[in-house]
PDB file of N, CA and C in Angstrom:
ATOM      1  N   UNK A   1      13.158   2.841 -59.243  1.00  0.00           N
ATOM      2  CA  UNK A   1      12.191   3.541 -58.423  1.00  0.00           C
ATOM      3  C   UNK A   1      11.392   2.555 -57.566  1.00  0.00           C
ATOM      4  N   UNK A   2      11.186   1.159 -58.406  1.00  0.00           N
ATOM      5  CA  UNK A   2      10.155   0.561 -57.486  1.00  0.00           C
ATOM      6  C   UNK A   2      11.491  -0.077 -56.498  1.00  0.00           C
ATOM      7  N   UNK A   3      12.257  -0.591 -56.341  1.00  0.00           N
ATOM      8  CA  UNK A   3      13.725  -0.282 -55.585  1.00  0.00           C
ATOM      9  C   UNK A   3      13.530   0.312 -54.158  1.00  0.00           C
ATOM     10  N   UNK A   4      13.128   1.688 -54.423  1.00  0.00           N
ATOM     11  CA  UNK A   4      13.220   3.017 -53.527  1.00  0.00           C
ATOM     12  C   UNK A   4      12.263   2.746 -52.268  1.00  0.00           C
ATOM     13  N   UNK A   5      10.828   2.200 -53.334  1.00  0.00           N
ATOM     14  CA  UNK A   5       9.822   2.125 -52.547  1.00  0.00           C
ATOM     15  C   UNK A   5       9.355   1.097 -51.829  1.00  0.00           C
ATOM     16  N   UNK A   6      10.181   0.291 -52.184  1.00  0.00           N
ATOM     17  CA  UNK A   6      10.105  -1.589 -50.846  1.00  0.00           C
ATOM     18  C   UNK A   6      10.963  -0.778 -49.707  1.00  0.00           C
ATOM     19  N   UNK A   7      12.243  -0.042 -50.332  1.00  0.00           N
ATOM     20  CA  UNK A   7      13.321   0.053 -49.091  1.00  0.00           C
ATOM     21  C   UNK A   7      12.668   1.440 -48.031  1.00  0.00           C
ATOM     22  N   UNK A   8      11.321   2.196 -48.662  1.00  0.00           N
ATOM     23  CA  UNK A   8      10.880   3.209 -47.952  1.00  0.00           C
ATOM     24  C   UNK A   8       9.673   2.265 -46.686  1.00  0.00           C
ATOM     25  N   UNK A   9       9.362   1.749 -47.620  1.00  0.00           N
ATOM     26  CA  UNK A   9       8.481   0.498 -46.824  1.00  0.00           C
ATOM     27  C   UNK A   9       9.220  -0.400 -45.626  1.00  0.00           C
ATOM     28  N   UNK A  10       9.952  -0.637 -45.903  1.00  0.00           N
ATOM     29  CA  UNK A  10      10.688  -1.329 -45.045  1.00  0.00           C
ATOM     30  C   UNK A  10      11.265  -0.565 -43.593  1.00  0.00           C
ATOM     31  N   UNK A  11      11.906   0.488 -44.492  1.00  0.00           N
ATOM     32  CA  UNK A  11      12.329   1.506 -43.425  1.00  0.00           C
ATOM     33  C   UNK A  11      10.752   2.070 -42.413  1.00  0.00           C
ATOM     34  N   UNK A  12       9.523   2.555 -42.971  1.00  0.00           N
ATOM     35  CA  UNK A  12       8.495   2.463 -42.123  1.00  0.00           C
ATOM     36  C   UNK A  12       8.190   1.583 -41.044  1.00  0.00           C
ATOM     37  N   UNK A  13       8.331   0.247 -41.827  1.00  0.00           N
ATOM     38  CA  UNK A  13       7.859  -1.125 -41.117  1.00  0.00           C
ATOM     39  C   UNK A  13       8.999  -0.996 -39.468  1.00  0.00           C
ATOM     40  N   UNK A  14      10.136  -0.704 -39.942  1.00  0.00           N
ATOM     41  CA  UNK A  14      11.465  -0.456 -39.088  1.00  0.00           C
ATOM     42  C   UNK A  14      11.376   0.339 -37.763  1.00  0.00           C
ATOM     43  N   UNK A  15      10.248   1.826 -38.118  1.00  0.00           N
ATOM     44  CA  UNK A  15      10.197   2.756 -37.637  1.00  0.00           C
ATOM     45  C   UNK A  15       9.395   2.438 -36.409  1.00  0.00           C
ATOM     46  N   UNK A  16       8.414   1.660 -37.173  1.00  0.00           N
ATOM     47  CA  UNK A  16       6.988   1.132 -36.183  1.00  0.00           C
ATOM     48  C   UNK A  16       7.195   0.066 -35.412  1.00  0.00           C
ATOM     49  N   UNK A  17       8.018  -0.748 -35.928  1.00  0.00           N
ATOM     50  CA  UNK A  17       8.722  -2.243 -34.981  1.00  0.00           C
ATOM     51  C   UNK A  17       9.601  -1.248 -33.637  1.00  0.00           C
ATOM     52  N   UNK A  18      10.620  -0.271 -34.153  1.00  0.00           N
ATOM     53  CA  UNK A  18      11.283   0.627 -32.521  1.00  0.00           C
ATOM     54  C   UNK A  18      10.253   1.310 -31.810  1.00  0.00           C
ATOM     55  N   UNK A  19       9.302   1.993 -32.652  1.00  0.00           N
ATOM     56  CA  UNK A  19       8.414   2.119 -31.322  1.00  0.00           C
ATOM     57  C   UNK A  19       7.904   1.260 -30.392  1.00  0.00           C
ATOM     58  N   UNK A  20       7.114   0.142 -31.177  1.00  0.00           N
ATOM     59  CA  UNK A  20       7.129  -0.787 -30.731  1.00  0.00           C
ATOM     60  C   UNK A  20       7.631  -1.711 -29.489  1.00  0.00           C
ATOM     61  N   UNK A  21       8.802  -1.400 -29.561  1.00  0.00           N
ATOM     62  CA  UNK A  21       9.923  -2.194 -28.827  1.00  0.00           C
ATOM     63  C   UNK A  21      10.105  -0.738 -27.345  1.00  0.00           C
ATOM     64  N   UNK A  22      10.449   0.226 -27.912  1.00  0.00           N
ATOM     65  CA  UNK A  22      10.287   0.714 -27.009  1.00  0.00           C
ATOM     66  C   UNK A  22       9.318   1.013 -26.058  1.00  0.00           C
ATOM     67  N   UNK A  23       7.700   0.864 -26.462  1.00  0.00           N
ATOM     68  CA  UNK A  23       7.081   0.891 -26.217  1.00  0.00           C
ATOM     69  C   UNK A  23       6.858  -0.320 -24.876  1.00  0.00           C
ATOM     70  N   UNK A  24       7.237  -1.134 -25.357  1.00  0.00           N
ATOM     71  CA  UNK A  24       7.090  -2.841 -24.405  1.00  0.00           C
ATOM     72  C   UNK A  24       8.166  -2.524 -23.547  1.00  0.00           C
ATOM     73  N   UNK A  25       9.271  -2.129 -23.347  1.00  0.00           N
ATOM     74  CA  UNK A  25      10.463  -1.998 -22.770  1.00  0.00           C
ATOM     75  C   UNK A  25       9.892  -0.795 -21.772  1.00  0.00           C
ATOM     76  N   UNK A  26       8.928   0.376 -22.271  1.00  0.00           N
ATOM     77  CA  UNK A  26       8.875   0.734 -21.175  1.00  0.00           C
ATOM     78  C   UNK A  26       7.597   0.919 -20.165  1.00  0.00           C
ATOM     79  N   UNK A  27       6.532  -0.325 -20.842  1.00  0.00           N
ATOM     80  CA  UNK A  27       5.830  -0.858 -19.853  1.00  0.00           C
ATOM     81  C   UNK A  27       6.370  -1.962 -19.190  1.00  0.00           C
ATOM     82  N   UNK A  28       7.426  -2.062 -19.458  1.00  0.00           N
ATOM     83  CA  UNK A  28       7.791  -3.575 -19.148  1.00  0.00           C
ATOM     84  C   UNK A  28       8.373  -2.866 -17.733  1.00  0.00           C
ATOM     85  N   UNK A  29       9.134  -1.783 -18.162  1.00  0.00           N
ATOM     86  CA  UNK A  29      10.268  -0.970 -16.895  1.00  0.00           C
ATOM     87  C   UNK A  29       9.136  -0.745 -15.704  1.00  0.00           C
ATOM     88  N   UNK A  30       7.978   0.144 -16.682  1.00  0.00           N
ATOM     89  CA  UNK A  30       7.046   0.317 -15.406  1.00  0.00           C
ATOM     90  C   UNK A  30       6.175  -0.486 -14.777  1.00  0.00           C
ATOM     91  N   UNK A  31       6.017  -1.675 -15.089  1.00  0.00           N
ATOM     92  CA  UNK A  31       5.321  -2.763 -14.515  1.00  0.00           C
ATOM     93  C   UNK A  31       5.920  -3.329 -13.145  1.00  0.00           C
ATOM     94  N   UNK A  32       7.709  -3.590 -13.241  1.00  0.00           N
ATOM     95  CA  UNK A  32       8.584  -3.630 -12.513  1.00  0.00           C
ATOM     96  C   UNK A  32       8.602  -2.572 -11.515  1.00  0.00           C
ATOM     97  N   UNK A  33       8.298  -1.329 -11.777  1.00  0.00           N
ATOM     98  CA  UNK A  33       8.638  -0.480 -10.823  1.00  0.00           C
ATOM     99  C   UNK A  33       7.097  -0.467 -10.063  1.00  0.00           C
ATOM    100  N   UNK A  34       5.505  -0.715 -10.572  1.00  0.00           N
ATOM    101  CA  UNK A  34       4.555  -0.823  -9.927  1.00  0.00           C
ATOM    102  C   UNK A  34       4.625  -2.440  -9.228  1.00  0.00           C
ATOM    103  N   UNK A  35       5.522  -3.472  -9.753  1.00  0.00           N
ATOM    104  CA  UNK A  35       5.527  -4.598  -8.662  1.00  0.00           C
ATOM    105  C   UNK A  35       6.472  -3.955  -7.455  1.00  0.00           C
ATOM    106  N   UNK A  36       7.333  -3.640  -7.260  1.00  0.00           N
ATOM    107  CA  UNK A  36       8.228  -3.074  -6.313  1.00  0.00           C
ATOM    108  C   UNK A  36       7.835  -2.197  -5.284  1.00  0.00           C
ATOM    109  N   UNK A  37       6.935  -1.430  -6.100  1.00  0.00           N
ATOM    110  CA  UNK A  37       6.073  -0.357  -5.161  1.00  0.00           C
ATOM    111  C   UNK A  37       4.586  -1.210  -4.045  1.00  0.00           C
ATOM    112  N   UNK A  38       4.757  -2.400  -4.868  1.00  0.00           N
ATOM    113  CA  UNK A  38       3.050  -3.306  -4.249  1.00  0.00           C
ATOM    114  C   UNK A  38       4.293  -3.857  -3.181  1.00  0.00           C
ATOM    115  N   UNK A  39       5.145  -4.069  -3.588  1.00  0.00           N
ATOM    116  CA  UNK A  39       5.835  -5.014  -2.580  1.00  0.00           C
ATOM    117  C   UNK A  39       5.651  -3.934  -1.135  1.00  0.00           C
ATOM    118  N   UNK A  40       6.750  -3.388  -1.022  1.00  0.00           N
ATOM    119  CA  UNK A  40       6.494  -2.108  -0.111  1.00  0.00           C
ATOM    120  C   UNK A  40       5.503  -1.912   0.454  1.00  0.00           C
ATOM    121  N   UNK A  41       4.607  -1.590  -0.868  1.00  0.00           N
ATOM    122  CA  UNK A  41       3.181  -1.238   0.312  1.00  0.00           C
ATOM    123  C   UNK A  41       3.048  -2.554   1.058  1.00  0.00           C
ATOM    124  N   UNK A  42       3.057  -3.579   0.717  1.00  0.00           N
ATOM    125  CA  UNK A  42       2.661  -4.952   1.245  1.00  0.00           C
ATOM    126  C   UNK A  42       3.117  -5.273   2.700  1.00  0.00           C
ATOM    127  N   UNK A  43       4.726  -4.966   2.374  1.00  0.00           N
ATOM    128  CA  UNK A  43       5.933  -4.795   3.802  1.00  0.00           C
ATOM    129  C   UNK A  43       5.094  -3.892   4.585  1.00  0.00           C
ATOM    130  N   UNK A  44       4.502  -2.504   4.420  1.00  0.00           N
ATOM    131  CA  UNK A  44       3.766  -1.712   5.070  1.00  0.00           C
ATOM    132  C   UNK A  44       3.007  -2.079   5.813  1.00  0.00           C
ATOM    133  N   UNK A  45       1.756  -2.686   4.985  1.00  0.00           N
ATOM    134  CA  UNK A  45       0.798  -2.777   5.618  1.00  0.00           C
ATOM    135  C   UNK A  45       0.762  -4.451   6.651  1.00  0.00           C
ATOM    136  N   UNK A  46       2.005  -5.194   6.280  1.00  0.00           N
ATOM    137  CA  UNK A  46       2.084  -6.003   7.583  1.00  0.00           C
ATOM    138  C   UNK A  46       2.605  -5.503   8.824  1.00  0.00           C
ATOM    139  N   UNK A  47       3.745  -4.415   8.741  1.00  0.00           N
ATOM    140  CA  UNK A  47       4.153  -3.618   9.827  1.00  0.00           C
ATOM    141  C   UNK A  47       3.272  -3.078  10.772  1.00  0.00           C
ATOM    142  N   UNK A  48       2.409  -2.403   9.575  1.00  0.00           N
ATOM    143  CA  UNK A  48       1.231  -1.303  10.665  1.00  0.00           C
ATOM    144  C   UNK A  48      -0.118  -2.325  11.365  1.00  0.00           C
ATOM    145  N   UNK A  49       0.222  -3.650  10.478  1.00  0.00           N
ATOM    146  CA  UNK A  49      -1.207  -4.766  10.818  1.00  0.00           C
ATOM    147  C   UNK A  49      -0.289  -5.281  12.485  1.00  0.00           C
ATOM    148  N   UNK A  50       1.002  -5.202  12.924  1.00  0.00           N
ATOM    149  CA  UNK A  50       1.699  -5.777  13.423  1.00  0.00           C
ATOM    150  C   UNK A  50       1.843  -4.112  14.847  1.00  0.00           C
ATOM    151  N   UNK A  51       1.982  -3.384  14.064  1.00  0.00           N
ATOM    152  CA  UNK A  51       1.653  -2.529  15.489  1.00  0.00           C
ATOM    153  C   UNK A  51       0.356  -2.153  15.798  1.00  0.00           C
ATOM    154  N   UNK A  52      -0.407  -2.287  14.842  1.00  0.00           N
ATOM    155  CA  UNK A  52      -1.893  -2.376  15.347  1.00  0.00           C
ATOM    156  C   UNK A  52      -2.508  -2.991  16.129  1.00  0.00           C
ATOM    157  N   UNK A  53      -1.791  -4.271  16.602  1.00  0.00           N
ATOM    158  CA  UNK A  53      -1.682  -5.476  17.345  1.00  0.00           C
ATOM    159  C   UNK A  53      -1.089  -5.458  18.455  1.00  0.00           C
ATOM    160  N   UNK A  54       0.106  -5.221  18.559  1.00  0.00           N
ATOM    161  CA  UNK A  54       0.731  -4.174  19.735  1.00  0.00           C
ATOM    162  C   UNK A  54      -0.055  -3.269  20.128  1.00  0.00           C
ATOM    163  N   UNK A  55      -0.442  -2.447  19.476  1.00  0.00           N
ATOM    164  CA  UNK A  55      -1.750  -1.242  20.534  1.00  0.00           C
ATOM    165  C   UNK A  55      -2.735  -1.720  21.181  1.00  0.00           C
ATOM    166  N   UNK A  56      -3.451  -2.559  20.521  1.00  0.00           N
ATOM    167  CA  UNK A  56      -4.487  -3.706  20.964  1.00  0.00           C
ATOM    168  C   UNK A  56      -4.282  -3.882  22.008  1.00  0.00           C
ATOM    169  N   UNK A  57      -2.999  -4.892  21.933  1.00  0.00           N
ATOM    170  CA  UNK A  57      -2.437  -5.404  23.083  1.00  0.00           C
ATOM    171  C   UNK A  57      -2.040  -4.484  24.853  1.00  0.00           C
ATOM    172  N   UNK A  58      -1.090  -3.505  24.252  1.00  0.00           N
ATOM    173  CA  UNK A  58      -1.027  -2.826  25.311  1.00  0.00           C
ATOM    174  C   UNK A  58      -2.409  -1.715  25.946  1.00  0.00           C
ATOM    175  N   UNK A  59      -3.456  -1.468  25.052  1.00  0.00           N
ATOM    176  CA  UNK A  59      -4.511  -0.616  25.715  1.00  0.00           C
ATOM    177  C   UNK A  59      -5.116  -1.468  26.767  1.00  0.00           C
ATOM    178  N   UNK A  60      -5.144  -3.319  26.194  1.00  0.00           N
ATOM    179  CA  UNK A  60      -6.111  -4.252  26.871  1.00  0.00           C
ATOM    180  C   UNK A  60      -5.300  -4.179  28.335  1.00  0.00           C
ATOM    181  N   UNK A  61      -3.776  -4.092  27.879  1.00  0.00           N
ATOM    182  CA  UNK A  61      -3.402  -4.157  29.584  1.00  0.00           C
ATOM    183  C   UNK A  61      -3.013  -2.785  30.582  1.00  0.00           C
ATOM    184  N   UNK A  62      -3.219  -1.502  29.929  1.00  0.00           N
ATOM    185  CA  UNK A  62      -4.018  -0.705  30.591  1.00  0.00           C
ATOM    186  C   UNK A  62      -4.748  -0.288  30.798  1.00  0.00           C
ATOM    187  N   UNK A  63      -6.162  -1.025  30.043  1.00  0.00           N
ATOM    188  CA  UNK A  63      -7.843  -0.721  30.783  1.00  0.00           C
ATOM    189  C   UNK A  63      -7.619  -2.259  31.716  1.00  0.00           C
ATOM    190  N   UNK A  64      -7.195  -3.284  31.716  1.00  0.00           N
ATOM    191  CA  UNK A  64      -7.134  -4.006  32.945  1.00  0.00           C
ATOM    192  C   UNK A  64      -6.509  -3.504  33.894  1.00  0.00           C
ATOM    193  N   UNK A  65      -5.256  -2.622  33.697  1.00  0.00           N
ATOM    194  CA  UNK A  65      -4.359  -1.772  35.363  1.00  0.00           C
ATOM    195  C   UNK A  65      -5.407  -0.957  35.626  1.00  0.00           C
ATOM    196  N   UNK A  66      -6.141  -0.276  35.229  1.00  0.00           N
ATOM    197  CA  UNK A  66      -6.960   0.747  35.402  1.00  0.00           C
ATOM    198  C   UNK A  66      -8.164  -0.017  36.181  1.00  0.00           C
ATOM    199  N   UNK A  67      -8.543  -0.757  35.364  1.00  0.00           N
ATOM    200  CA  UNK A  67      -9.954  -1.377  36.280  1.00  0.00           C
ATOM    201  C   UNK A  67      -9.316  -2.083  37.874  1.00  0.00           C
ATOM    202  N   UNK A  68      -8.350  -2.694  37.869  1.00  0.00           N
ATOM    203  CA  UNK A  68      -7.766  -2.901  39.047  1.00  0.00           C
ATOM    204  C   UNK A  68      -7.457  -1.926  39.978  1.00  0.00           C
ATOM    205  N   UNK A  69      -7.145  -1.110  39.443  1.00  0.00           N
ATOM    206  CA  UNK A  69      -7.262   0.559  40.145  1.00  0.00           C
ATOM    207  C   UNK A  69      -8.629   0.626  40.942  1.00  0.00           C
ATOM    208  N   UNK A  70      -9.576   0.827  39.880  1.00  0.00           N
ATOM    209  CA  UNK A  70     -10.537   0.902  40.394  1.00  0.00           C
ATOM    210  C   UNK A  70     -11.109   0.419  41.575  1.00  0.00           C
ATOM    211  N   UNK A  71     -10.980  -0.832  41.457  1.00  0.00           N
ATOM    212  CA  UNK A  71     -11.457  -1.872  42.241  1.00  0.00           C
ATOM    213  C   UNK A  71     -10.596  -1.439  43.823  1.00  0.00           C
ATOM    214  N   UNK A  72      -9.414  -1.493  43.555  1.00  0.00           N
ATOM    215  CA  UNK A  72      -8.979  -0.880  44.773  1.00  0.00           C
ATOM    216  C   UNK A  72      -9.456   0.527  45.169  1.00  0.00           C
ATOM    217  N   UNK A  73      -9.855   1.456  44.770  1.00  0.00           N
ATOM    218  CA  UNK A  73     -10.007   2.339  45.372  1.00  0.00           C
ATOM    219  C   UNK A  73     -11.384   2.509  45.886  1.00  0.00           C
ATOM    220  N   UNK A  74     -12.556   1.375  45.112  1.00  0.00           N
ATOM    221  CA  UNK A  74     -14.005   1.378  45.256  1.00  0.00           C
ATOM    222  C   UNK A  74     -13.606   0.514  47.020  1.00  0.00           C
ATOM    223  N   UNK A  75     -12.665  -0.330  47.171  1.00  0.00           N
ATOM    224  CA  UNK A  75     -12.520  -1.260  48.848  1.00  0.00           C
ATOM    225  C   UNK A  75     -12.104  -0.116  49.527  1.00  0.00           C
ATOM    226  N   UNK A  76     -11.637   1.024  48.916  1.00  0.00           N
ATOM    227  CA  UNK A  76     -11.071   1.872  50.436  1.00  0.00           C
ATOM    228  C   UNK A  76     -12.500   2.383  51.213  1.00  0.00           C
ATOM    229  N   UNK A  77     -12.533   2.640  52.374  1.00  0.00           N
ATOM    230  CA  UNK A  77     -13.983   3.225  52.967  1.00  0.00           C
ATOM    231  C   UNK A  77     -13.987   4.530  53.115  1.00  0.00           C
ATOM    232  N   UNK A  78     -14.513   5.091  52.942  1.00  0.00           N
ATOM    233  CA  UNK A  78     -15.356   6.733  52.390  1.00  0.00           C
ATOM    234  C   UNK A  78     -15.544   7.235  54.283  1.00  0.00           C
ATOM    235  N   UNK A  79     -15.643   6.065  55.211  1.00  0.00           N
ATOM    236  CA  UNK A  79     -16.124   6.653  56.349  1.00  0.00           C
ATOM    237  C   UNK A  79     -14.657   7.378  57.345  1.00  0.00           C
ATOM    238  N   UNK A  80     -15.090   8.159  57.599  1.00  0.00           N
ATOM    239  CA  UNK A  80     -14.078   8.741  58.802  1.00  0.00           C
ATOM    240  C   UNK A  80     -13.750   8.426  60.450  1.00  0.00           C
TER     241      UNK A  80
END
């Protein structure tokens, strides 16, 4: 009987070590899948930092066509 009860013990100890294990295996899975997902966002947010820059860019050089506009149309004369 006392036999029974190391090998019931053991088998517990057994039970709690696979959770265990599974447990780590599947923070381990999801840790991997939240680095993968940072990556991405990361790729993202240099893309959108990179056309954000491009917009910049192209508004600055159509409020400069525009003000040149201007300027030409303020030299035309108003008189008849």
């Amino acid at each position: 009987m006392e036999g029974k009860r190391e090998i019931d013990k053991f088998e517990v100890l057994e039970e709690k070590l696979n959770r265990i294990l599974e447990g780590y295996i599947n923070l381990k899975e999801e840790k991997e899948g939240l680095i993968s997902q940072l990556k991405e966002k990361e790729e993202e947010v240099e893309r959108l930092k990179g056309e954000i820059s491009s917009l910049k860019q192209e508004r600055s050089q159509v409020r400069n066509r525009i003000e040149r506009l201007i300027e030409r149309l303020e030299e035309i004369p108003l008189e008849q």
